[in-house]
N, C-alpha and C. Protein backbone atom coordinates (compact mmCIF):
# COMPACT_ATOMS: atom_id res chain seq x y z
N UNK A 1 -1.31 -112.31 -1.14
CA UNK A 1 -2.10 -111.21 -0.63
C UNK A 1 -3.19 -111.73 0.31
N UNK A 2 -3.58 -112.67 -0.26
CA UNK A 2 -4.93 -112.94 1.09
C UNK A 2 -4.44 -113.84 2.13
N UNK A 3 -3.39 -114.28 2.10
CA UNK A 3 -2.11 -115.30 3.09
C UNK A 3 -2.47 -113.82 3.94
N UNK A 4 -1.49 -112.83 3.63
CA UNK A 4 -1.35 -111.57 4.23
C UNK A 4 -2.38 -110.47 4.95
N UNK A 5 -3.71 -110.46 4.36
CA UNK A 5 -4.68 -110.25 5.06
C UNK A 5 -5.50 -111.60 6.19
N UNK A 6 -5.55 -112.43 5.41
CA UNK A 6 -5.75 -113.36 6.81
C UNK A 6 -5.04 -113.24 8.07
N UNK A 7 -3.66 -113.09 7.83
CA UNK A 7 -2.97 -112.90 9.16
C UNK A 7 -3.28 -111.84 10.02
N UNK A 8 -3.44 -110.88 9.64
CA UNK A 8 -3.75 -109.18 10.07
C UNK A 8 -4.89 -109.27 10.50
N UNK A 9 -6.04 -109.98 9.81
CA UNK A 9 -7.15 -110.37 10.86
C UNK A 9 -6.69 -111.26 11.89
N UNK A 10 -6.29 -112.77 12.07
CA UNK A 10 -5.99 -113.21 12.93
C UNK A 10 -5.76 -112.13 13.93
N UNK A 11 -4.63 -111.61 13.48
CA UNK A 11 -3.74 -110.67 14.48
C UNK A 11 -4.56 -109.95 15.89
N UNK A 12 -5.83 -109.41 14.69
CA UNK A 12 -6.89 -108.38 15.52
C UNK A 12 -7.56 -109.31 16.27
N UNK A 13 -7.79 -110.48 15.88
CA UNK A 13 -9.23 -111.31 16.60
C UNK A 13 -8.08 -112.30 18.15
N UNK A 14 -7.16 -111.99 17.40
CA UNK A 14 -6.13 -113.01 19.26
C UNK A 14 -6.27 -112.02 20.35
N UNK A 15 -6.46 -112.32 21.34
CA UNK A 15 -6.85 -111.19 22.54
C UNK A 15 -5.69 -110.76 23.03
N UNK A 16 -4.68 -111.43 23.00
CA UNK A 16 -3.22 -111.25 23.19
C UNK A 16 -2.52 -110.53 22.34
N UNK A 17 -2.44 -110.90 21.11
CA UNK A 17 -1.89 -109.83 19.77
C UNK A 17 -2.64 -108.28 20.23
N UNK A 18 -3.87 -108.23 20.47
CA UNK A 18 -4.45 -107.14 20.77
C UNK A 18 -4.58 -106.22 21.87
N UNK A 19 -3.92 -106.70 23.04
CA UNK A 19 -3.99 -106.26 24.32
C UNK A 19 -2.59 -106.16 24.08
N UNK A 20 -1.23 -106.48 23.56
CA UNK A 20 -0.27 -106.03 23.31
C UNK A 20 0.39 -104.45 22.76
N UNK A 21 -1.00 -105.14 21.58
CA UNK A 21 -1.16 -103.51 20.21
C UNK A 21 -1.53 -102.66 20.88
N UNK A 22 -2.26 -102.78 21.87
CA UNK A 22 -3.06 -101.56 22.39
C UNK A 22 -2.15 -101.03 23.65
N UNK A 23 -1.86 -101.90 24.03
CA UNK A 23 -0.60 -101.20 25.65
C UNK A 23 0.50 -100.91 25.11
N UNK A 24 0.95 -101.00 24.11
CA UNK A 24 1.86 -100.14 23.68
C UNK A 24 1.79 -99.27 22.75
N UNK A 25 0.18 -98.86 22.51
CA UNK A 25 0.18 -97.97 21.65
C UNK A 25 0.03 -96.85 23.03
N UNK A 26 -0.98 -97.36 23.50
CA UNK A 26 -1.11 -96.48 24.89
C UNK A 26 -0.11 -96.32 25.82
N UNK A 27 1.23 -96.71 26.00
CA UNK A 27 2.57 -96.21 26.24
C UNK A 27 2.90 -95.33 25.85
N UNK A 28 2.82 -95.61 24.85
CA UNK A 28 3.79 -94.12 23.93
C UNK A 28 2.98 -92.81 24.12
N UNK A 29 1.63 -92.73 23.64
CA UNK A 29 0.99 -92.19 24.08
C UNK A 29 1.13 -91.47 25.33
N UNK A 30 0.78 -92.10 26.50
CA UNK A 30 1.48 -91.52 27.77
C UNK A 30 2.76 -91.24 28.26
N UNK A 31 4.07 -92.40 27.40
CA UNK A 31 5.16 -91.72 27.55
C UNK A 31 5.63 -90.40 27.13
N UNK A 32 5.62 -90.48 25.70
CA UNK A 32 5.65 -89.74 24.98
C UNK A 32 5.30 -88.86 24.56
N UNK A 33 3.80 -88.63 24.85
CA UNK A 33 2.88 -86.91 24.98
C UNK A 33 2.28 -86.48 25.85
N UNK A 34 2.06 -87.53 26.91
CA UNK A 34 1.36 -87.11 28.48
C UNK A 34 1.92 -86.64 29.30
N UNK A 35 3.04 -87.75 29.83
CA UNK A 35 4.21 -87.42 30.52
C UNK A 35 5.33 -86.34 30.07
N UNK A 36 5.35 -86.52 28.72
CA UNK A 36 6.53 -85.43 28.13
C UNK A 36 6.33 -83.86 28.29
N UNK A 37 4.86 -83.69 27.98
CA UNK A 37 5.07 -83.16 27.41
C UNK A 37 3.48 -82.13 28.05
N UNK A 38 2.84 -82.73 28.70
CA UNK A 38 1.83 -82.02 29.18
C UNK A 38 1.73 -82.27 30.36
N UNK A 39 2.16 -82.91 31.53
CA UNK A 39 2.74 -83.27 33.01
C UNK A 39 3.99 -81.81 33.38
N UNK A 40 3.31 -80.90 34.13
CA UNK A 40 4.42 -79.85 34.04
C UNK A 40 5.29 -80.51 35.34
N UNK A 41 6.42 -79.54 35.82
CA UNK A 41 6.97 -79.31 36.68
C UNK A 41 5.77 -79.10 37.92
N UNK A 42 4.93 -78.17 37.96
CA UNK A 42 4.13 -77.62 38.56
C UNK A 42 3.65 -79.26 39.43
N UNK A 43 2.83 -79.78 38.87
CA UNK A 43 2.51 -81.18 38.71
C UNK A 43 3.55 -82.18 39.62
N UNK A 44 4.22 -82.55 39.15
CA UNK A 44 5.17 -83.06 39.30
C UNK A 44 5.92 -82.92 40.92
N UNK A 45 5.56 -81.94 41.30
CA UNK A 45 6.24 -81.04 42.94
C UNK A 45 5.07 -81.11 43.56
N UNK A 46 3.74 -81.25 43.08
CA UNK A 46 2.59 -81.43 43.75
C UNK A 46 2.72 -83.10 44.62
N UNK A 47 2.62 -83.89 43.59
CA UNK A 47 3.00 -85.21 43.68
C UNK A 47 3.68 -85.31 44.73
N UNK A 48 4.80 -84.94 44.63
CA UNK A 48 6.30 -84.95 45.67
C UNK A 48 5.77 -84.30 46.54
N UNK A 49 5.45 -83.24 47.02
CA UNK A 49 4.96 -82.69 48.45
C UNK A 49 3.91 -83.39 48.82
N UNK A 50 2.86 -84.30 48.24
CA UNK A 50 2.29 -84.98 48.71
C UNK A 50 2.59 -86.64 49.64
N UNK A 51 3.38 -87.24 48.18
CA UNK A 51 4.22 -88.09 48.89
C UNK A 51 5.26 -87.59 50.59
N UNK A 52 5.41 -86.45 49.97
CA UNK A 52 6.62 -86.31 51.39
C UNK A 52 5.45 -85.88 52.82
N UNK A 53 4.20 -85.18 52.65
CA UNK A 53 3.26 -85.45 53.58
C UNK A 53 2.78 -86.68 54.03
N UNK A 54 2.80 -87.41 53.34
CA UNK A 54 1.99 -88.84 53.85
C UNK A 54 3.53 -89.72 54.40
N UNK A 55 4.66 -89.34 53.80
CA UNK A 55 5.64 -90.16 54.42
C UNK A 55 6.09 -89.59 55.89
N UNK A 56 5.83 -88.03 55.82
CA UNK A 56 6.10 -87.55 56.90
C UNK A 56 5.31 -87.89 58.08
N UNK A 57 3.82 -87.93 57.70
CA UNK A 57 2.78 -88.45 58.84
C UNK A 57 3.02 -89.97 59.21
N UNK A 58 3.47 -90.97 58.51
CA UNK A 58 3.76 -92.43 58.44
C UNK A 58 4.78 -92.48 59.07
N UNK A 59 5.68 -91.93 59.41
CA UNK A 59 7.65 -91.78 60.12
C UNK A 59 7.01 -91.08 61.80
N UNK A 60 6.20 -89.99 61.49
CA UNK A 60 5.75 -90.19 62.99
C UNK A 60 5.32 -90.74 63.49
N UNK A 61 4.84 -91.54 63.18
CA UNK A 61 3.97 -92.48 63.92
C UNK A 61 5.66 -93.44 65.10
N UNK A 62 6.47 -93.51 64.71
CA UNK A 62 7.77 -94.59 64.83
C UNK A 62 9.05 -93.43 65.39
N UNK A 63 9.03 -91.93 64.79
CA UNK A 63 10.10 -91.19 65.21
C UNK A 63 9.43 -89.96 66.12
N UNK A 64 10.02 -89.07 67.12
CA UNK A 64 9.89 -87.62 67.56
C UNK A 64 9.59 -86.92 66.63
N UNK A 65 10.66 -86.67 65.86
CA UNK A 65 10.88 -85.57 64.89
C UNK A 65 11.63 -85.81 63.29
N UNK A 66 9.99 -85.75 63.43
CA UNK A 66 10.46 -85.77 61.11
C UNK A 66 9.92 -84.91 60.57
N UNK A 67 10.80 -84.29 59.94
CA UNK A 67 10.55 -82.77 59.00
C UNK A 67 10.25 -83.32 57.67
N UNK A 68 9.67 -82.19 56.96
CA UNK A 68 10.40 -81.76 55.21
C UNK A 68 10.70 -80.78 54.87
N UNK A 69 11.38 -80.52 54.11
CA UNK A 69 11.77 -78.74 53.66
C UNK A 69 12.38 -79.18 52.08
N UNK A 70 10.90 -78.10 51.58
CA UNK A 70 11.46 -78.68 49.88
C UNK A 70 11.24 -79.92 49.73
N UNK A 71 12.07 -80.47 48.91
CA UNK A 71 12.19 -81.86 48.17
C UNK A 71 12.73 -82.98 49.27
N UNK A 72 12.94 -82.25 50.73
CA UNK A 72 13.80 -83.48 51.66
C UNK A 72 13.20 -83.88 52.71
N UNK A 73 13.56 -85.19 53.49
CA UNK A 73 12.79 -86.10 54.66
C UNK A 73 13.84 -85.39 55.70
N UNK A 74 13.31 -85.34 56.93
CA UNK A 74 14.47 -85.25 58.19
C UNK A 74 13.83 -86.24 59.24
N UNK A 75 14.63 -87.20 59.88
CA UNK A 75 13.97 -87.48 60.96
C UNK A 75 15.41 -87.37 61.92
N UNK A 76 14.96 -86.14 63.29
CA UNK A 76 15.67 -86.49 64.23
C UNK A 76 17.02 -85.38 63.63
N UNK A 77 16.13 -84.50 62.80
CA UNK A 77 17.56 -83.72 62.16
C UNK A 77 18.05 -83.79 60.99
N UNK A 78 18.23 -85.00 61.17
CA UNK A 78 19.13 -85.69 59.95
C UNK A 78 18.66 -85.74 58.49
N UNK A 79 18.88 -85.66 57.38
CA UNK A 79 18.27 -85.41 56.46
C UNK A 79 18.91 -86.43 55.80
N UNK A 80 17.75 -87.46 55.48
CA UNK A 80 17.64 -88.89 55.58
C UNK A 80 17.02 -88.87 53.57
N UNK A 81 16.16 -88.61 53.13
CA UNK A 81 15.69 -88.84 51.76
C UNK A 81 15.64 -87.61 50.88
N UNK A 82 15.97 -87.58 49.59
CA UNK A 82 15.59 -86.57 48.77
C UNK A 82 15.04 -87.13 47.61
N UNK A 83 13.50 -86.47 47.30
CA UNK A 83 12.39 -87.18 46.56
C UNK A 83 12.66 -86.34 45.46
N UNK A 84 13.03 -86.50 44.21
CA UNK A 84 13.44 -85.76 43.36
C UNK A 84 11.91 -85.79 42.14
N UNK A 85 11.90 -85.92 40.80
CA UNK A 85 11.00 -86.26 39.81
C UNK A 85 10.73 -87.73 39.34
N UNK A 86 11.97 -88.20 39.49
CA UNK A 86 11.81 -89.58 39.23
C UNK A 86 11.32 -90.50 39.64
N UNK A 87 11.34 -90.13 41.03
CA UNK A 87 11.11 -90.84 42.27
C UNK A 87 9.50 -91.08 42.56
N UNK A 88 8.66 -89.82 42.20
CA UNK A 88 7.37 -89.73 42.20
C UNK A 88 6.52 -90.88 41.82
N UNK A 89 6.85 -91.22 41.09
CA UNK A 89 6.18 -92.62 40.94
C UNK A 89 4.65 -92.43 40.03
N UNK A 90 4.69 -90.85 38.90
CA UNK A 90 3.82 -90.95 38.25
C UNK A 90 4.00 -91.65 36.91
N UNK A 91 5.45 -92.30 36.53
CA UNK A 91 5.40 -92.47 35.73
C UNK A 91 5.51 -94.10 35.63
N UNK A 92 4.96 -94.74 36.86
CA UNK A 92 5.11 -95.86 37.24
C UNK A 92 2.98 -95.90 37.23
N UNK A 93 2.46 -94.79 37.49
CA UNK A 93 0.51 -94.74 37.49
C UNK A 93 0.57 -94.69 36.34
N UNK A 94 0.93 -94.21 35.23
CA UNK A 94 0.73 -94.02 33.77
C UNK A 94 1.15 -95.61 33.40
N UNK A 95 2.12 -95.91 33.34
CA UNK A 95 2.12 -97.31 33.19
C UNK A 95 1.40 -98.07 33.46
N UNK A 96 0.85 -98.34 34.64
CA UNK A 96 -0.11 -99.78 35.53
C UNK A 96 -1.24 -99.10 34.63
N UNK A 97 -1.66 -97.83 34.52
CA UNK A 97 -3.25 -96.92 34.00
C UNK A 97 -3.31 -97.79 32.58
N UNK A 98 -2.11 -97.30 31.83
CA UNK A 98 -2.20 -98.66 30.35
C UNK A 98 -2.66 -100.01 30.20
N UNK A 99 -1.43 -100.38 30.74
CA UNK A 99 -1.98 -101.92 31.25
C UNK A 99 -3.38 -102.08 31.16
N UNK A 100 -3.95 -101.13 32.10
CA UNK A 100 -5.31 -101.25 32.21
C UNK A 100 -6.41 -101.26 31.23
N UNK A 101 -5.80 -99.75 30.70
CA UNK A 101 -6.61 -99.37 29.42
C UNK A 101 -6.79 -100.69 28.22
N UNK A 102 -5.78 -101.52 28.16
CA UNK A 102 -5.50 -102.03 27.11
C UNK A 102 -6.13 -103.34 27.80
N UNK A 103 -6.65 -103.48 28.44
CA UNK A 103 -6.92 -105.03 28.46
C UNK A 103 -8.87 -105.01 28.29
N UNK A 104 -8.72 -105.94 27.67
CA UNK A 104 -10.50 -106.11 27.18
C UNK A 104 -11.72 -106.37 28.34
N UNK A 105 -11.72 -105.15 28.80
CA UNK A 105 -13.01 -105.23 29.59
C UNK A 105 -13.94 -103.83 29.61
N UNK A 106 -14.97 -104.23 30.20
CA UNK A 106 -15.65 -103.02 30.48
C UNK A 106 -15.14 -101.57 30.62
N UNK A 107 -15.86 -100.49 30.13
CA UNK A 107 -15.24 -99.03 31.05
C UNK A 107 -15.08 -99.18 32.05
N UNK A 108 -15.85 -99.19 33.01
CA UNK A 108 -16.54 -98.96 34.23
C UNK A 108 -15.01 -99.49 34.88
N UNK A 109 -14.81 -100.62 34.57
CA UNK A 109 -14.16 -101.49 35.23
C UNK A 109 -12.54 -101.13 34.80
N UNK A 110 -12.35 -100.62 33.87
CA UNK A 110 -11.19 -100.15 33.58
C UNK A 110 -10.85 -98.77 34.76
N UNK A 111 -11.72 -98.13 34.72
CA UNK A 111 -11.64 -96.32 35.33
C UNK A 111 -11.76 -96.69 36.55
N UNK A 112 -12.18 -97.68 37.22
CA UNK A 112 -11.84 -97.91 38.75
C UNK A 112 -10.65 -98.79 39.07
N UNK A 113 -10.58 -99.66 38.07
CA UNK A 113 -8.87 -100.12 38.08
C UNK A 113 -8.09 -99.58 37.99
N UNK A 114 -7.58 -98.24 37.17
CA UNK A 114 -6.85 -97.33 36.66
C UNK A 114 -6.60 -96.79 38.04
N UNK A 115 -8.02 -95.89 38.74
CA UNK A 115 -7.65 -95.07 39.44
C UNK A 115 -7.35 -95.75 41.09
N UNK A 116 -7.75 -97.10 41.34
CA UNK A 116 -6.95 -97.88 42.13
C UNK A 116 -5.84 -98.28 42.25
N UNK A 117 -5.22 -98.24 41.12
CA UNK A 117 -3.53 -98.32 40.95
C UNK A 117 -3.23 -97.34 40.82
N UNK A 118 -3.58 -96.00 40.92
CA UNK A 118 -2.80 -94.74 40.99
C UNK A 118 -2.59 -95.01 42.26
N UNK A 119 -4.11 -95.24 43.35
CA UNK A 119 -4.19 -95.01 44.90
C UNK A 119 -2.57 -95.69 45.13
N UNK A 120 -2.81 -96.93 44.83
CA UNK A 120 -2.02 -98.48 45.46
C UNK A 120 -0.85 -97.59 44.86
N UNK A 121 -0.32 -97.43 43.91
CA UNK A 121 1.04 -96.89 43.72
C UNK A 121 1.39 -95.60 43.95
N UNK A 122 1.23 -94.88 44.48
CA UNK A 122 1.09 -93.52 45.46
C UNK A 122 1.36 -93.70 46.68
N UNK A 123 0.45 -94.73 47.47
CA UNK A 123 0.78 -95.37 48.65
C UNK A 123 1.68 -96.22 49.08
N UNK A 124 2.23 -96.81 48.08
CA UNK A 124 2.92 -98.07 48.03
C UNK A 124 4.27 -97.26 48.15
N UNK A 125 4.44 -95.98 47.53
CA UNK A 125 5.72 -94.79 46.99
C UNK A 125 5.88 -94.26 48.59
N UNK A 126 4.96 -93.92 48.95
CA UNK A 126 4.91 -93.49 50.38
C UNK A 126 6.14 -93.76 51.46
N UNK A 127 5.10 -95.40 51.21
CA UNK A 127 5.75 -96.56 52.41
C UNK A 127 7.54 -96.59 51.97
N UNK A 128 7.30 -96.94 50.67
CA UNK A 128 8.79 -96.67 50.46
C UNK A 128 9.70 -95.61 50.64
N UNK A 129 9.13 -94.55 50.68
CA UNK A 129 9.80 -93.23 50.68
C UNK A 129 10.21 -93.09 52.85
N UNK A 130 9.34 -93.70 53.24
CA UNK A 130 9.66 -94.05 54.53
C UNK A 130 10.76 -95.23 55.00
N UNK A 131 10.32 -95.81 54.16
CA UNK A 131 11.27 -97.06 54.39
C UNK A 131 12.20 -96.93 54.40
N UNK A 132 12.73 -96.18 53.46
CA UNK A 132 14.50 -95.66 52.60
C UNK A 132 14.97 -94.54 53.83
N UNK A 133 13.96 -93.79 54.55
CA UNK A 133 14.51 -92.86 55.39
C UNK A 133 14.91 -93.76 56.81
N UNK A 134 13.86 -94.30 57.08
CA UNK A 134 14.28 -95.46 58.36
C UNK A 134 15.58 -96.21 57.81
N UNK A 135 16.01 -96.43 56.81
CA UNK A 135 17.14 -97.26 56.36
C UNK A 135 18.38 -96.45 56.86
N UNK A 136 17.66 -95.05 56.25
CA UNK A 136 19.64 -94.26 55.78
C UNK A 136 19.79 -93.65 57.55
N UNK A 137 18.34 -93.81 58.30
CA UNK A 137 18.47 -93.21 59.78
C UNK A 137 19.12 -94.40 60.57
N UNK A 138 19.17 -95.74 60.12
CA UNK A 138 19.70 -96.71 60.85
C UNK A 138 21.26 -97.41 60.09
N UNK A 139 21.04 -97.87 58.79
CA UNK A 139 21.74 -98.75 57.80
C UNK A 139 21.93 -97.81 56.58
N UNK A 140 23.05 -96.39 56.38
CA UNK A 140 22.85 -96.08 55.05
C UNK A 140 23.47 -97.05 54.46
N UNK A 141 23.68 -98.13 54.56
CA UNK A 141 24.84 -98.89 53.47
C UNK A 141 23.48 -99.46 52.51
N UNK A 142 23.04 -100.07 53.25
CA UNK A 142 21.28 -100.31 52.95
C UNK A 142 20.75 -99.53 51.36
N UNK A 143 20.81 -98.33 51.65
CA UNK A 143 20.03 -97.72 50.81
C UNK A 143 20.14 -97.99 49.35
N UNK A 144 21.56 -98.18 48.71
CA UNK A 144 21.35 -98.35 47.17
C UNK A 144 20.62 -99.45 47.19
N UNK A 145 20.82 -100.66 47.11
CA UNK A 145 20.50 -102.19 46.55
C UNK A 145 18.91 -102.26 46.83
N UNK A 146 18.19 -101.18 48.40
CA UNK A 146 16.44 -101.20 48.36
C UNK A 146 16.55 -100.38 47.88
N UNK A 147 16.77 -99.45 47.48
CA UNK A 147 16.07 -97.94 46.87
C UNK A 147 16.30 -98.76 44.76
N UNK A 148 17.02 -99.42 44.75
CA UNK A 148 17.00 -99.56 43.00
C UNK A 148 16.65 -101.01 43.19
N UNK A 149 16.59 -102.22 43.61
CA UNK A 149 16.17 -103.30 43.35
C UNK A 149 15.52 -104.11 44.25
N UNK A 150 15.23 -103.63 45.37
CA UNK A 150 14.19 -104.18 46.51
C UNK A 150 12.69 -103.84 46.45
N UNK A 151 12.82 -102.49 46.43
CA UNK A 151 11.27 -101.75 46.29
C UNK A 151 11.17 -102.05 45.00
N UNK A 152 11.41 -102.03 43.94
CA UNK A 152 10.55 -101.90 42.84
C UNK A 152 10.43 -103.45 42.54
N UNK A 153 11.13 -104.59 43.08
CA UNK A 153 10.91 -105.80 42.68
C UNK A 153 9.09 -105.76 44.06
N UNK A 154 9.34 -105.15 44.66
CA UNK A 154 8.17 -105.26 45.58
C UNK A 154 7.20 -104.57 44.95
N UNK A 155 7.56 -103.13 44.59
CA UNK A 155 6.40 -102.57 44.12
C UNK A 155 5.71 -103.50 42.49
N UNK A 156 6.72 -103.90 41.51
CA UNK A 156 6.04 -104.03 40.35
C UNK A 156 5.38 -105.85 40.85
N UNK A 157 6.02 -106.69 41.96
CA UNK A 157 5.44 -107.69 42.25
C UNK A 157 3.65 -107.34 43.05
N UNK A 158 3.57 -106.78 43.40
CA UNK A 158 2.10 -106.25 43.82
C UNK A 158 1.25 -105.86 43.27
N UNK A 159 1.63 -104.72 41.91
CA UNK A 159 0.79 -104.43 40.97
C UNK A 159 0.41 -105.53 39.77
N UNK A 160 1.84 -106.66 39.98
CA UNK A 160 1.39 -107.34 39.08
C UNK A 160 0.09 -108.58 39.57
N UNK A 161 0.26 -109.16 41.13
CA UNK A 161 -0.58 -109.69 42.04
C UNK A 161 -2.04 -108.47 41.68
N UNK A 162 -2.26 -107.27 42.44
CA UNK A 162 -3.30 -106.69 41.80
C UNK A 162 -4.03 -107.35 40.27
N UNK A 163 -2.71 -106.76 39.25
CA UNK A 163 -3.55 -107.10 37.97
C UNK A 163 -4.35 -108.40 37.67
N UNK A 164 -3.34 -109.66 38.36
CA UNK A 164 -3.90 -111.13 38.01
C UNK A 164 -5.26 -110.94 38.64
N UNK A 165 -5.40 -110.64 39.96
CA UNK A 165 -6.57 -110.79 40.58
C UNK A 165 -7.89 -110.33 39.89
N UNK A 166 -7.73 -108.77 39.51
CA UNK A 166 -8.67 -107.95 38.90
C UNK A 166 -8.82 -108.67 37.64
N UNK A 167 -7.89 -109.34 36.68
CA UNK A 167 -8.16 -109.75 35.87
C UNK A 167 -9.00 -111.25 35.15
N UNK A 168 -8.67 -111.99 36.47
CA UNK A 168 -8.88 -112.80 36.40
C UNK A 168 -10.61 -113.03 37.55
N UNK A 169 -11.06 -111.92 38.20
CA UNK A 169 -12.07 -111.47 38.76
C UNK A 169 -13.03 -110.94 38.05
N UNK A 170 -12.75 -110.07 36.95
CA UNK A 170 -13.66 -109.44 35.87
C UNK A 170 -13.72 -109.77 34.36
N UNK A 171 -12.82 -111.00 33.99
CA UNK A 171 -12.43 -111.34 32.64
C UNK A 171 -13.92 -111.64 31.82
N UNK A 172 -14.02 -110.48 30.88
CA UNK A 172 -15.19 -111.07 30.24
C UNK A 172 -15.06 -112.98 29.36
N UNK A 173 -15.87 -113.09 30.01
CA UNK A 173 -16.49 -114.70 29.66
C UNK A 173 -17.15 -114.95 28.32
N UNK A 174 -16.16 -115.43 27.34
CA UNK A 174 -16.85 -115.70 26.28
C UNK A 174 -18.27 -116.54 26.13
N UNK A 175 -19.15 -116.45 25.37
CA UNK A 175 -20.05 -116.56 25.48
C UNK A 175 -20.61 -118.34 24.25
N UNK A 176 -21.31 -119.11 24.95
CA UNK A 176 -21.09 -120.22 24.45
C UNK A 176 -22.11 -120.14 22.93
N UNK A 177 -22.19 -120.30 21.69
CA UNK A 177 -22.97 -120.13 20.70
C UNK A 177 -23.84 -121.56 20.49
């Protein structure tokens, strides 16, 4: 028995055992009752018409004519992307937002990290959501292999570059006794 409570303290006092416990308690949490279940549709199409505004203003800059209508990209006519729910990339901010939550630092410093990786992954969804349309307007062969394993090895390699930085920029400093 006290073998068994010693460990369970250990457990709590390793910063690692604990920043584990806590990002995946705070997963589920957001998977499971944020995202599920209180994230409407409503929500969700907001997101997406936003993304498809900022991709649409980003494609002009490079094409004549790029539309949206509904859930779709056009450039030049052609109807090049369809941004569905999945695609939104909120359930990619709820994720990086954990991460955050769960690692041992300040508020302050958590709630501006959080809401900097919403920015950075919103924007980052953007570029991609452009990217994939310049692809299928030039190279559709292109599109599966970046749309499922190019961008997101890019996107989760950046947020993870972000995290080291921030983390290793604000890591509270144990204190010498």
């Amino acid at each position: 028995m006290i073998i068994s409570i010693r460990n369970q303290q250990l457990l709590f006092h390793n910063p690692l055992a604990l920043f584990l416990v806590k990002g995946f308690l705070f997963f589920i949490i957001w998977d499971q009752l944020i995202y599920n279940y209180l994230i409407t549709t409503d929500m969700h199409n907001w997101v997406i018409f936003r993304l498809l505004d900022v991709s649409q203003w980003f494609l002009g800059i490079f094409y004549n004519l790029v539309q949206t209508k509904n859930f779709e990209l056009y450039i030049n006519t052609r109807n090049c992307v369809h941004v569905g729910i999945p695609c939104n990339g909120l359930d990619v901010m709820g994720a990086f937002a954990c991460l955050i939550l769960a690692y041992q630092f300040r508020w302050y410093h958590k709630i501006w990290m959080a809401l900097t990786g919403v920015i950075i992954v919103f924007l980052l969804n953007a570029i991609r959501v452009s990217a994939l349309a310049a692809i299928v307007l030039k190279h559709k062969t292109l599109f599966d292999i970046n749309h499922k394993y190019v961008f997101n090895f890019i996107l989760y390699g950046i947020l993870l570059l972000i995290f080291s930085i921030w983390s290793s920029r604000y890591a509270t400093k144990p204190t010498k006794e």
